[in-house]
C-alpha atoms as a PDB file:
ATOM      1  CA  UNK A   1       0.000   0.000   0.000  1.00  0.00           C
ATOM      2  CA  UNK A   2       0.855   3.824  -0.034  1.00  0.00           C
ATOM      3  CA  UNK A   3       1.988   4.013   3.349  1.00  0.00           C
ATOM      4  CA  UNK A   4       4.876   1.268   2.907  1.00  0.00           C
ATOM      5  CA  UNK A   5       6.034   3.094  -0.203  1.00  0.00           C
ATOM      6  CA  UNK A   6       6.021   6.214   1.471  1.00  0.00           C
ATOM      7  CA  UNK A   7       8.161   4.496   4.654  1.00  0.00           C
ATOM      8  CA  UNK A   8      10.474   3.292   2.340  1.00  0.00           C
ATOM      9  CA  UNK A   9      10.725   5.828   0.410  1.00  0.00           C
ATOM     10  CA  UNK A  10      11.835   7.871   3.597  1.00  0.00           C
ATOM     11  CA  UNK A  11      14.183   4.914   4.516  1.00  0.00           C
ATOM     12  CA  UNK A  12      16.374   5.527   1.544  1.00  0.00           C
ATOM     13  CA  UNK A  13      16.165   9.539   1.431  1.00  0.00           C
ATOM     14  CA  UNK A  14      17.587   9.160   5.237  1.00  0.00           C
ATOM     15  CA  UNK A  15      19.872   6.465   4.603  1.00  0.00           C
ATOM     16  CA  UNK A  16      21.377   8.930   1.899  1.00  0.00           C
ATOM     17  CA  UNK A  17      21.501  11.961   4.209  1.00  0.00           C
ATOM     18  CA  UNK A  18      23.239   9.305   7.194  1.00  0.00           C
ATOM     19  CA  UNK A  19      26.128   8.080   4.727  1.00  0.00           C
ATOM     20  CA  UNK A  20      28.968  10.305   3.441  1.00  0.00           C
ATOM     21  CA  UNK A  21      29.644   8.085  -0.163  1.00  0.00           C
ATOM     22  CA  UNK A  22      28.500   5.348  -2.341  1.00  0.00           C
ATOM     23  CA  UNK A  23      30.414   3.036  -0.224  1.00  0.00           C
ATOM     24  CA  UNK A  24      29.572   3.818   3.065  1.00  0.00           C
ATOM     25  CA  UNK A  25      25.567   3.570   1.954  1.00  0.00           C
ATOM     26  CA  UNK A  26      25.809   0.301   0.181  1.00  0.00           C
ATOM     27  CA  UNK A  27      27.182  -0.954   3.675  1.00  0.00           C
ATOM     28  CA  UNK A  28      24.270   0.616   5.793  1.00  0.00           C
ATOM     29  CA  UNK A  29      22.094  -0.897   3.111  1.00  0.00           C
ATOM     30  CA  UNK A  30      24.418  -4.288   3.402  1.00  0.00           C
ATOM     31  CA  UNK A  31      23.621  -4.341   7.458  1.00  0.00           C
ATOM     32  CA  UNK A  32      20.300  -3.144   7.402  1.00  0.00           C
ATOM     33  CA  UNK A  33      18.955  -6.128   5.268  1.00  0.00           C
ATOM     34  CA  UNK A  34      21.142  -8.432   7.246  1.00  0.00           C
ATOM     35  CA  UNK A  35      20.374  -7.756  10.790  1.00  0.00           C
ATOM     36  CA  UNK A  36      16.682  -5.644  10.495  1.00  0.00           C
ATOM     37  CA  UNK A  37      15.147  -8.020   8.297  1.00  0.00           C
ATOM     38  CA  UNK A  38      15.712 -11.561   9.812  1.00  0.00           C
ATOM     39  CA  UNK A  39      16.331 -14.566   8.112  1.00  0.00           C
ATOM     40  CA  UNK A  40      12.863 -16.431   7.671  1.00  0.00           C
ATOM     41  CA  UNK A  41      10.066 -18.399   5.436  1.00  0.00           C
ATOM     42  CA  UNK A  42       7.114 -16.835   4.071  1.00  0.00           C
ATOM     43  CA  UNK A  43       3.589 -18.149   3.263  1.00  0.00           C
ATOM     44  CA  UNK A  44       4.381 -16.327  -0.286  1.00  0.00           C
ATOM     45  CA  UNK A  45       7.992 -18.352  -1.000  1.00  0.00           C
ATOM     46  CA  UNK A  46       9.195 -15.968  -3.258  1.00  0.00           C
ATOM     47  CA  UNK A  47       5.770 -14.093  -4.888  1.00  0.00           C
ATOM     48  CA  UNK A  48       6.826 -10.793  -2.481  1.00  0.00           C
ATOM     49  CA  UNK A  49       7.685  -7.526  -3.664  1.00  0.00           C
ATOM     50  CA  UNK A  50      10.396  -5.202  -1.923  1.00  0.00           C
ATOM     51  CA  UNK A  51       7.709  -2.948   0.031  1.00  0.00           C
ATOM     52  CA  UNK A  52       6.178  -6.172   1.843  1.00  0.00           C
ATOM     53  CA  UNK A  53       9.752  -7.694   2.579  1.00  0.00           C
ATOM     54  CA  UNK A  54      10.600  -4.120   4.106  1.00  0.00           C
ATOM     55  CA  UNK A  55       7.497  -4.125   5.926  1.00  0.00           C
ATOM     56  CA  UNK A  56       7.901  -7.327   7.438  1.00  0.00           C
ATOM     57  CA  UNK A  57      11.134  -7.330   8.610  1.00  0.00           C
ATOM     58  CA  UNK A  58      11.506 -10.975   7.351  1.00  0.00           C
ATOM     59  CA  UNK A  59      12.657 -13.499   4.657  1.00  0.00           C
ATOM     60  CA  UNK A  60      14.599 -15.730   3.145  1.00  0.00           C
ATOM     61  CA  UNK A  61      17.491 -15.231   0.379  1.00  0.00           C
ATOM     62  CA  UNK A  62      15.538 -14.218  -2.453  1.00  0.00           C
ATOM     63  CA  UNK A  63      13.084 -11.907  -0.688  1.00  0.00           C
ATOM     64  CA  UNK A  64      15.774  -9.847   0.910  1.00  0.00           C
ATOM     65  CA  UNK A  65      17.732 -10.224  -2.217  1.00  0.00           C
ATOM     66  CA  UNK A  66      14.590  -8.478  -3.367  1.00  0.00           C
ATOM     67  CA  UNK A  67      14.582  -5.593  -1.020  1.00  0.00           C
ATOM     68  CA  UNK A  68      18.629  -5.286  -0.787  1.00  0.00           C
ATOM     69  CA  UNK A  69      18.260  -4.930  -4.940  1.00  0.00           C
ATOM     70  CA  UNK A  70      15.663  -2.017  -4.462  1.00  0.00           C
ATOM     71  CA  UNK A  71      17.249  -0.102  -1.799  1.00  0.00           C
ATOM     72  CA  UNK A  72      20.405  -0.215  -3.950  1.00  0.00           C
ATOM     73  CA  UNK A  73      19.008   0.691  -7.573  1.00  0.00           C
ATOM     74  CA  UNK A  74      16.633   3.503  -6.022  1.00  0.00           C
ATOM     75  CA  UNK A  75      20.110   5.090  -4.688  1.00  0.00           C
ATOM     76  CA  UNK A  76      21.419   4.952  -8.324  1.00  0.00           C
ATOM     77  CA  UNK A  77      24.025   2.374  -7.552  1.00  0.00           C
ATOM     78  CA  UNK A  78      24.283  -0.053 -10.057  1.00  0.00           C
ATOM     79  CA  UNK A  79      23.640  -3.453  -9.059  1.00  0.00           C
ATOM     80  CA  UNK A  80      22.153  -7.004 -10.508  1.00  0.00           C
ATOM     81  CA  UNK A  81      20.967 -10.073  -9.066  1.00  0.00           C
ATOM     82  CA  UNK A  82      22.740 -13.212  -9.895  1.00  0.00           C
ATOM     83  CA  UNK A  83      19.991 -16.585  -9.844  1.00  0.00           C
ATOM     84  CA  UNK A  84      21.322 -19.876  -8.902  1.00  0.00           C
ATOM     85  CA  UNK A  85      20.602 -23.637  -7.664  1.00  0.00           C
ATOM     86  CA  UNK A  86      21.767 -24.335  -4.341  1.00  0.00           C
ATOM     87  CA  UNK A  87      22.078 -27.976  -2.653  1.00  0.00           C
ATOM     88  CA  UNK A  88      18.927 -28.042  -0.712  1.00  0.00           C
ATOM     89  CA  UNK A  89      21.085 -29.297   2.519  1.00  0.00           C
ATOM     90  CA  UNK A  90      21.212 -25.455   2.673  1.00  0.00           C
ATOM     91  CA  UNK A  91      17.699 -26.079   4.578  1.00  0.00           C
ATOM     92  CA  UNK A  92      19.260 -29.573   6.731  1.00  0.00           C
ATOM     93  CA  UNK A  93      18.014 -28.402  10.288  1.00  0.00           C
ATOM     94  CA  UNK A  94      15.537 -26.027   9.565  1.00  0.00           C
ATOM     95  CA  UNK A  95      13.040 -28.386   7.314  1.00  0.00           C
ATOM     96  CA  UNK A  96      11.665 -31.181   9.176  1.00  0.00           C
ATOM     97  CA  UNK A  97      12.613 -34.597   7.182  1.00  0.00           C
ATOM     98  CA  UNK A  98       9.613 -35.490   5.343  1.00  0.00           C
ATOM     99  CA  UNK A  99       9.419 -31.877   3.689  1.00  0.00           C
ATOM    100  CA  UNK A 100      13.363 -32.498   3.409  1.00  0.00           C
ATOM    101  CA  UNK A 101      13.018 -35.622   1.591  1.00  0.00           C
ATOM    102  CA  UNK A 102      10.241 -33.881  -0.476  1.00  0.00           C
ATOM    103  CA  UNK A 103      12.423 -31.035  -1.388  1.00  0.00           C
ATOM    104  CA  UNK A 104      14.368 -31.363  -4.986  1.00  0.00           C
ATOM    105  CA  UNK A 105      17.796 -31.814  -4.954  1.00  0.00           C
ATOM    106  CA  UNK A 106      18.527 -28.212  -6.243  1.00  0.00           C
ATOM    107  CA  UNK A 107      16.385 -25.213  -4.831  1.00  0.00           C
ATOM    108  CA  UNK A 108      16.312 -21.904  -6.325  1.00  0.00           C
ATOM    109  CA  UNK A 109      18.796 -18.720  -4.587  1.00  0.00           C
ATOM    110  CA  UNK A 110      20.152 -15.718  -5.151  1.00  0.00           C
ATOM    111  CA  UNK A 111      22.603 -13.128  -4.424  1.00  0.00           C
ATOM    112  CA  UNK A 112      23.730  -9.228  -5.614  1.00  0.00           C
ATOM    113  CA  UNK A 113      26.287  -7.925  -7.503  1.00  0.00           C
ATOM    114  CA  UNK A 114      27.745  -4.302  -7.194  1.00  0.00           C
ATOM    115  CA  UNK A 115      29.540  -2.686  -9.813  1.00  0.00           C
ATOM    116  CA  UNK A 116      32.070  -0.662  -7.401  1.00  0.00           C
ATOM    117  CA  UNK A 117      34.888   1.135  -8.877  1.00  0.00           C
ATOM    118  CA  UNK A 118      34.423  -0.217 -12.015  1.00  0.00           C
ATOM    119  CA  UNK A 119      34.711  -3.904 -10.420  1.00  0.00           C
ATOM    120  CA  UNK A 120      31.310  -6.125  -9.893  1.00  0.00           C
ATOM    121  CA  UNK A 121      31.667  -7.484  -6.616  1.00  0.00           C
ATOM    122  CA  UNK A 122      28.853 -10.202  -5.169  1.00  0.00           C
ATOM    123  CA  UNK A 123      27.615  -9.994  -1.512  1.00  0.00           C
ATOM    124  CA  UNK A 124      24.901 -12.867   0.195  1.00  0.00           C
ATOM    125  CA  UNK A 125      26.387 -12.101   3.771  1.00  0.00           C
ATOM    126  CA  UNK A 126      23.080  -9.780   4.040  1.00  0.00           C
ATOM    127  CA  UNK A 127      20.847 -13.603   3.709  1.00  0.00           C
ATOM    128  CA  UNK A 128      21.447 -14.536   7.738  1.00  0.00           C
ATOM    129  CA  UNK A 129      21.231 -12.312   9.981  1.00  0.00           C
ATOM    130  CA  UNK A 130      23.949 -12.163  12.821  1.00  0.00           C
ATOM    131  CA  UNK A 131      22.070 -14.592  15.710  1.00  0.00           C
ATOM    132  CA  UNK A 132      21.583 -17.080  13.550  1.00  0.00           C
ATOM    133  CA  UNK A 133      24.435 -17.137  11.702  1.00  0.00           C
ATOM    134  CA  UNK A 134      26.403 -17.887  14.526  1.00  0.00           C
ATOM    135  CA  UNK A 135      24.081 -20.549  16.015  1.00  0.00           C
ATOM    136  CA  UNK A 136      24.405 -22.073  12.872  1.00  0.00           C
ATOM    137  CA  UNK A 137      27.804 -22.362  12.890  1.00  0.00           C
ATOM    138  CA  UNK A 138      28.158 -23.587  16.268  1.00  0.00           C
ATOM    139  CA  UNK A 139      25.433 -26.337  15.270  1.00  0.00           C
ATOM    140  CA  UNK A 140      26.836 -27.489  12.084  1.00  0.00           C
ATOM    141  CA  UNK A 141      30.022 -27.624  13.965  1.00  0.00           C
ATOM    142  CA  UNK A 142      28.689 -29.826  16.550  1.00  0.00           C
ATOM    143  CA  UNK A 143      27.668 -32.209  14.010  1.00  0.00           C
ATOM    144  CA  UNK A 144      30.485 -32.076  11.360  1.00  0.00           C
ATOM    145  CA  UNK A 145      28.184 -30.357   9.059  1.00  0.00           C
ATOM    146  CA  UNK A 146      29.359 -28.157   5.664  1.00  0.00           C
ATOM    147  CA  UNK A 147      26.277 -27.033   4.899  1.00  0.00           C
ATOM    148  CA  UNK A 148      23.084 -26.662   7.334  1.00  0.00           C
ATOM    149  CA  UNK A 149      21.266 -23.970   9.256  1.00  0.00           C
ATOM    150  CA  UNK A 150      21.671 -21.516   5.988  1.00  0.00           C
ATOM    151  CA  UNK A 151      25.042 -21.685   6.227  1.00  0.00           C
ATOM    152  CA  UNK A 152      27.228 -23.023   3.942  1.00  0.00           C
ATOM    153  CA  UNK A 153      31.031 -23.239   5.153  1.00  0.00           C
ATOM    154  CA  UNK A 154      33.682 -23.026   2.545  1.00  0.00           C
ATOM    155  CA  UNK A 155      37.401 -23.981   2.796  1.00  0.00           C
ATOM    156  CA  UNK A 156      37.745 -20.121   4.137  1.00  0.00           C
ATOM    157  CA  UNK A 157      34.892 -20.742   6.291  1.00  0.00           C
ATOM    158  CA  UNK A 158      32.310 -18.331   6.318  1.00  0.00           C
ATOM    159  CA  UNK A 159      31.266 -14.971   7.073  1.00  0.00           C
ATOM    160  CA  UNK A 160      29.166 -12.563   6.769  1.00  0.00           C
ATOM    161  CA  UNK A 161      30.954  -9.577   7.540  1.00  0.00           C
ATOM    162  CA  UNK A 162      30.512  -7.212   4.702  1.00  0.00           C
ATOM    163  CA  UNK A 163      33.367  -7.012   2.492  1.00  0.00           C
ATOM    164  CA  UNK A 164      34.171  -5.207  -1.227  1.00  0.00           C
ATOM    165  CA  UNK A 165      36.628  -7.859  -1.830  1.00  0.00           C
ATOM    166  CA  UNK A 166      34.449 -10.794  -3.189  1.00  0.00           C
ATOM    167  CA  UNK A 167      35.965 -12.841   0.059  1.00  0.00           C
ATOM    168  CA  UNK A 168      33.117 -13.378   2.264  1.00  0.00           C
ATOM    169  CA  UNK A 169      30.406 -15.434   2.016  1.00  0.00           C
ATOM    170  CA  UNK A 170      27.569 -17.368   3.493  1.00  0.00           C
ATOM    171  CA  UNK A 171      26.241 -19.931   0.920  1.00  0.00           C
ATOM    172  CA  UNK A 172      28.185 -19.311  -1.597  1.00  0.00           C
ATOM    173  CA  UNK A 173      29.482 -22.729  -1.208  1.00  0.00           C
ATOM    174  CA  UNK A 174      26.425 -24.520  -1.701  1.00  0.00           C
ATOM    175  CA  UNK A 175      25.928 -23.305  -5.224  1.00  0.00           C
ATOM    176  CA  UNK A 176      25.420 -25.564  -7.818  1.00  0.00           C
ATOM    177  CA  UNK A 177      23.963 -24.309 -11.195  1.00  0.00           C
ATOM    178  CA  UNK A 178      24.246 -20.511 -12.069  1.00  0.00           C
ATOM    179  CA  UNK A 179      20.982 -19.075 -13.960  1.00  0.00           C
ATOM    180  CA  UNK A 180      22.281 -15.842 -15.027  1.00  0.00           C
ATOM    181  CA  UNK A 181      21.867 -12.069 -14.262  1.00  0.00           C
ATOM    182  CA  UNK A 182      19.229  -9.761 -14.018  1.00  0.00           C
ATOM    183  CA  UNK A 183      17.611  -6.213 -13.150  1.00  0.00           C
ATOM    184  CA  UNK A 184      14.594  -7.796 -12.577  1.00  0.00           C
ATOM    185  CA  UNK A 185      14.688 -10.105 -10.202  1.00  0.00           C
ATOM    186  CA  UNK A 186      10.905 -10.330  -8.950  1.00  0.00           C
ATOM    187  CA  UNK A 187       9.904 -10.781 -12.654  1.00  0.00           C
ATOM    188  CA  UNK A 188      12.372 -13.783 -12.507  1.00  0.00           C
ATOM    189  CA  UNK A 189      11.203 -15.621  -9.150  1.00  0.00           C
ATOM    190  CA  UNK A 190       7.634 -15.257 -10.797  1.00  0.00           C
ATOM    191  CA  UNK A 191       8.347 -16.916 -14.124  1.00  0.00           C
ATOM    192  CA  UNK A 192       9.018 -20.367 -14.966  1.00  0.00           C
ATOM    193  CA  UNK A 193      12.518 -20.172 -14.640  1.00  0.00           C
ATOM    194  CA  UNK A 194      12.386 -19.867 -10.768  1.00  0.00           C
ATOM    195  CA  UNK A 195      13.513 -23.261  -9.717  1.00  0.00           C
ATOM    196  CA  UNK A 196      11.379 -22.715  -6.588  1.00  0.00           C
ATOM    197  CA  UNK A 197       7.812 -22.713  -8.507  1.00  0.00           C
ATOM    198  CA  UNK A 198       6.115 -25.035  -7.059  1.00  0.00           C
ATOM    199  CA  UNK A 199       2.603 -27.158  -7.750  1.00  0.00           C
ATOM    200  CA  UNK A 200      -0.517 -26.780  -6.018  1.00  0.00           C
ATOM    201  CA  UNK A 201       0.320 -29.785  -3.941  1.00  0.00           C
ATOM    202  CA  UNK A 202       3.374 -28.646  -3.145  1.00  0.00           C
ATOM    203  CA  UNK A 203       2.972 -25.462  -2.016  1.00  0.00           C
ATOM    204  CA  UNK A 204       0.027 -26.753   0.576  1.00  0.00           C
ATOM    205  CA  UNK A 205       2.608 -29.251   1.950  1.00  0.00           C
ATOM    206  CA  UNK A 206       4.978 -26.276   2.558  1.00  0.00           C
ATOM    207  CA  UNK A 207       2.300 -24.070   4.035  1.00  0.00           C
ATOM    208  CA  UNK A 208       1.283 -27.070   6.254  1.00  0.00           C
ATOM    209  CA  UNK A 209       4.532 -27.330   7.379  1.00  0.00           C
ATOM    210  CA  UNK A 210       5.758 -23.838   7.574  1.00  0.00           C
ATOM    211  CA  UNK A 211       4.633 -22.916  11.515  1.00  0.00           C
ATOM    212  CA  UNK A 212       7.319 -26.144  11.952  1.00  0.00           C
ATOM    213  CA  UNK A 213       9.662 -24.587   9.873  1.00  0.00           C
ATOM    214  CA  UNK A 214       9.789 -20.947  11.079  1.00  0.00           C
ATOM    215  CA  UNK A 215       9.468 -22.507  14.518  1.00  0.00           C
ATOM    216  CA  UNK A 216      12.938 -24.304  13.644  1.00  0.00           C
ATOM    217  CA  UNK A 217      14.590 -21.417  12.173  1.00  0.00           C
ATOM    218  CA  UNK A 218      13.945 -19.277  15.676  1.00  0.00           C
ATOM    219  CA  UNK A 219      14.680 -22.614  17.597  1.00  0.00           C
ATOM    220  CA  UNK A 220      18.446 -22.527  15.788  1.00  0.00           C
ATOM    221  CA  UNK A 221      18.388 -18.664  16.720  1.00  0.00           C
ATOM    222  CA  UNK A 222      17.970 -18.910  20.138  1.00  0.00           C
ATOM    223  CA  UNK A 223      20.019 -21.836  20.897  1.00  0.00           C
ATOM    224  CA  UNK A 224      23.543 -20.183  21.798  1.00  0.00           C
END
């Protein structure tokens, strides 16, 4: 609705105002999506547009790949979205196992790409925010995971401190299949090509399930 374009609107005009160069605003941008808008399943999957994300304070990698994407491009810094597959052991932990099992193989994700002194660089440190992030860690470490919790660990590890370097990363490690760029990313996660459309049946199971799911997700959270 008006009102959530109008907040966010007034979001990014301040944001501006608060940061002294392109740099310092992609970062409060960077931590804002990270650590305001926390890590989390929606009834939608990935049908969500920018304003709701931002209004919600929640989502998963493509919904605040979404809203990072918008903040960016409405503060004229050039950015794209980069579409991939991911191993679904990205969700180990957080789905319970017969929505595991049920889960393909591959499962859509996403991440952005900043063109930064004439250099693109890609981010996903933004997908987790800080709590869980590190109660993943300490979980998958406890059971000799890689890849669980949202957290993929590399053979650098993993963070997500932000970084201009194209060094740090959360599931970057997990990424199978790449699906290409774009500047329109919700146009993408609505078409065919999103990896994570999903059937009628399907989508009831994961609705059916998802009070479990988001229940799992703040379970990992809170455990350290």
């Amino acid at each position: 609705d008006m009102e959530i374009v109008m907040e966010l609107n007034t979001f990014i005009q301040n944001a501006i105002k608060m940061t002294n160069n392109e740099k310092e605003l992609i970062k409060y941008y960077f931590e804002f999506v990270r650590d305001q808008v926390l890590f989390d399943f929606l009834p939608e999957i990935d049908d969500i547009g920018a304003e709701e994300v931002f209004k919600r304070r929640r989502g998963q990698c493509n919904n605040k790949t979404v809203l990072l994407f918008e903040l960016l491009t409405r503060s004229d810094i050039k950015a794209k979205v980069n579409f991939s597959t991911i191993k679904k052991s990205i969700h180990r932990g957080l789905f319970p196992s017969v929505m595991y099992l049920a889960t393909p193989k591959e499962i859509g994700h996403s991440w952005i790409e900043i063109l930064v002194d004439d250099m693109w660089i890609k981010l996903d440190g933004y997908i987790n925010d800080k709590e869980l992030f590190y109660s993943a860690l300490n979980l998958n470490k406890s059971k000799g995971w890689k890849i669980g919790h949202s957290v993929a660990i590399g053979d650098c590890g993993a963070s997500l401190e932000f970084s201009l370097k194209n060094d740090k990363f959360v599931q970057m490690d997990g990424v199978i299949s790449d699906l290409g760029l774009t500047t329109r990313p919700l146009e993408f996660l609505r078409s065919s090509n999103n990896p994570n459309k999903v059937n009628f049946i399907k989508k009831l199971m994961y609705k059916l399930f998802l009070p479990l799911i988001r229940s799992n997700v703040e379970r990992v959270r809170n455990s350290t």
